[in-house]
N, C-alpha and C. Protein backbone atom coordinates (compact mmCIF):
# COMPACT_ATOMS: atom_id res chain seq x y z
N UNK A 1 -5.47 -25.25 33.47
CA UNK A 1 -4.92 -24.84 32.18
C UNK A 1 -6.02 -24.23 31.32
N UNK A 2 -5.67 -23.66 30.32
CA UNK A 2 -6.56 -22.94 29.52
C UNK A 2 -6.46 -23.31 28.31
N UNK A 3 -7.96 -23.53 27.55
CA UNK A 3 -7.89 -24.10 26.10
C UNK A 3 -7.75 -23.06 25.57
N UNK A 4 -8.42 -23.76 24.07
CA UNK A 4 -8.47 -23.00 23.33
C UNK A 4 -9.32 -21.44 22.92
N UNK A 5 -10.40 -21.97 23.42
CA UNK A 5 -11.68 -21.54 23.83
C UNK A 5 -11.33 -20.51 25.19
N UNK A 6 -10.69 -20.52 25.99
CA UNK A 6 -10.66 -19.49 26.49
C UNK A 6 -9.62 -18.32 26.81
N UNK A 7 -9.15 -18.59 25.43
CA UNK A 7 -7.98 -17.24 25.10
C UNK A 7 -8.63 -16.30 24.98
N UNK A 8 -8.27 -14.93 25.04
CA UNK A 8 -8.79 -13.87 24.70
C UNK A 8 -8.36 -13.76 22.72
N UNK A 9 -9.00 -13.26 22.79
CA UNK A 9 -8.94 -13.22 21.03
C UNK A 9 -8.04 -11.78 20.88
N UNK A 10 -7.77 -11.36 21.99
CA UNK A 10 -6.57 -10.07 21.49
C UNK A 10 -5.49 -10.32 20.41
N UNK A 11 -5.20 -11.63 20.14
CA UNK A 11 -3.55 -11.46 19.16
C UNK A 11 -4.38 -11.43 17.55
N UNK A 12 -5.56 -12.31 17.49
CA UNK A 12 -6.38 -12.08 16.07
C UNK A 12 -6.50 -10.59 15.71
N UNK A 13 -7.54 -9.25 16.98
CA UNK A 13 -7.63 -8.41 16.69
C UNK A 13 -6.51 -7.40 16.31
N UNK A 14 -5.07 -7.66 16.52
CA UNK A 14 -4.09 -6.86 16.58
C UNK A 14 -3.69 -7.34 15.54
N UNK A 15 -3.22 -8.80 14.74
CA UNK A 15 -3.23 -9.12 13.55
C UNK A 15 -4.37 -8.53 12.64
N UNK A 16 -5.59 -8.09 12.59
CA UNK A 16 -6.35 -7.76 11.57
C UNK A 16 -5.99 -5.99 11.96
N UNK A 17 -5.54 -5.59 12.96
CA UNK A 17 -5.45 -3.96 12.83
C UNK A 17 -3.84 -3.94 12.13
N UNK A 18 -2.89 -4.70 12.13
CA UNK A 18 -1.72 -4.94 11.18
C UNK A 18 -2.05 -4.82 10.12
N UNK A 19 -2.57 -6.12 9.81
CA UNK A 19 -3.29 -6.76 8.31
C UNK A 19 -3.61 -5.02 7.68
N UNK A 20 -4.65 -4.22 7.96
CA UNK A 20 -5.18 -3.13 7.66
C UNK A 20 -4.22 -2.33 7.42
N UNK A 21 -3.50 -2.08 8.41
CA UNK A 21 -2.23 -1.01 7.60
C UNK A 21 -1.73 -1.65 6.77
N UNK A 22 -1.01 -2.59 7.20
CA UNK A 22 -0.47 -3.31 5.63
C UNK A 22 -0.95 -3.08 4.25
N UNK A 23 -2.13 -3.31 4.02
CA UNK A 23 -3.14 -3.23 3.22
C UNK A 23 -3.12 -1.17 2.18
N UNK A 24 -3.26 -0.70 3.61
CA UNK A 24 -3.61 1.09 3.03
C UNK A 24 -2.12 1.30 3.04
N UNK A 25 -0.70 0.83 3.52
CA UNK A 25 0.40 0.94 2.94
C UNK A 25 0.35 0.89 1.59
N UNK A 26 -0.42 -0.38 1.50
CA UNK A 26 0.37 -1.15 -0.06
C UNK A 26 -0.51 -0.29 -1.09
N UNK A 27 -1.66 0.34 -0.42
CA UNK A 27 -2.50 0.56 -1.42
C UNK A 27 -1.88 2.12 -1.82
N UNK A 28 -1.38 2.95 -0.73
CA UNK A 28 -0.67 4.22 -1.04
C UNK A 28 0.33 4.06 -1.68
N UNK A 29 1.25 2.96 -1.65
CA UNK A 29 2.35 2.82 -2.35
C UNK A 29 1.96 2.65 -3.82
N UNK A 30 0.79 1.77 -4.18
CA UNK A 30 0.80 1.91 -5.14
C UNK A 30 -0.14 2.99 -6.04
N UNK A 31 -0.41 4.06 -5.31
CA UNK A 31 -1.06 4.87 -5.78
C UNK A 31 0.31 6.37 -5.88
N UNK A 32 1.09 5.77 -5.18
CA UNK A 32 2.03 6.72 -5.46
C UNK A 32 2.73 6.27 -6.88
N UNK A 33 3.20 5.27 -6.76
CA UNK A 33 3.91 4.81 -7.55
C UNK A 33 3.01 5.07 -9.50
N UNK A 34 2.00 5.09 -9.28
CA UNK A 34 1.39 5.27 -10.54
C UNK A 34 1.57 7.00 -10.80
N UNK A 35 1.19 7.80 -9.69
CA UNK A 35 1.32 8.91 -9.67
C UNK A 35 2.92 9.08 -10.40
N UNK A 36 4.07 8.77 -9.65
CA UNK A 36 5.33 9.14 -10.36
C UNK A 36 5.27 8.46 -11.58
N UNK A 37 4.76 7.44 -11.95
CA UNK A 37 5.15 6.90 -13.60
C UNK A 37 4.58 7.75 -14.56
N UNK A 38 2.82 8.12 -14.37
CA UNK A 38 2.24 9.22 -15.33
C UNK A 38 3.14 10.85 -15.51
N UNK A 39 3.24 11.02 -14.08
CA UNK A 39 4.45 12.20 -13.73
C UNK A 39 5.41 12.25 -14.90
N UNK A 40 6.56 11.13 -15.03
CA UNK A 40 7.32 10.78 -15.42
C UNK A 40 7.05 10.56 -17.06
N UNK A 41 5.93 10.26 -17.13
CA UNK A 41 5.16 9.86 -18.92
C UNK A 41 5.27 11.32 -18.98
N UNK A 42 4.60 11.76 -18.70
CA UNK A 42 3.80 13.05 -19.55
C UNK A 42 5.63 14.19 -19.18
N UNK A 43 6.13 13.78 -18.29
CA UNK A 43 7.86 14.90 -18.56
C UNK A 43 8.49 14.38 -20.13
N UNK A 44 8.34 13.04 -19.82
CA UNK A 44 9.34 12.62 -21.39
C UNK A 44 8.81 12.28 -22.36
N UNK A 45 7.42 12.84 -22.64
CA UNK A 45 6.60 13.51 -23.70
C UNK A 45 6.69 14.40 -23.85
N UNK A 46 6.58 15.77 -23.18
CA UNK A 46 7.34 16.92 -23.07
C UNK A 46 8.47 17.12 -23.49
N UNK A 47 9.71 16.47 -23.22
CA UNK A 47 10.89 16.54 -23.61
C UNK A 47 11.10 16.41 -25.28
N UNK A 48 10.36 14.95 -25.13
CA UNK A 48 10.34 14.09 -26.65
C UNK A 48 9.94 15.14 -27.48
N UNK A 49 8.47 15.97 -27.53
CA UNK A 49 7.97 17.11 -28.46
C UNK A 49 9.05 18.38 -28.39
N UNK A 50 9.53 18.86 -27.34
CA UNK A 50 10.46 19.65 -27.57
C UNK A 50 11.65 19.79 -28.09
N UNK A 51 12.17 18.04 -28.14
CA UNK A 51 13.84 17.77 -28.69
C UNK A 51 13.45 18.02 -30.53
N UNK A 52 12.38 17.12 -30.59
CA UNK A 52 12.34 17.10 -32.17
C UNK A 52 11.57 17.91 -33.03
């Protein structure tokens, strides 16, 4: 039988290459997401100076 000690450590390395996308997902998402809110600021500032 095989301990612990002599697993291959393949399921850690494939969890930390997950982990990593996960990570530059979340980090694009939220770099998008700021992108559309300023987007979105500076249109209905625009609007706002033009209505009144």
């Amino acid at each position: 039988m095989l301990s612990t000690q002599d697993r291959p450590p393949a399921p850690s390395r494939s969890t930390g290459r997950w982990r990593r996308y996960a990570r530059l997902a979340a980090a694009n998402f939220v770099r998008g997401a700021s992108y559309a809110c300023g987007t979105s600021f500076i249109g209905l500032m625009t609007w706002w100076v033009q209505s009144h």
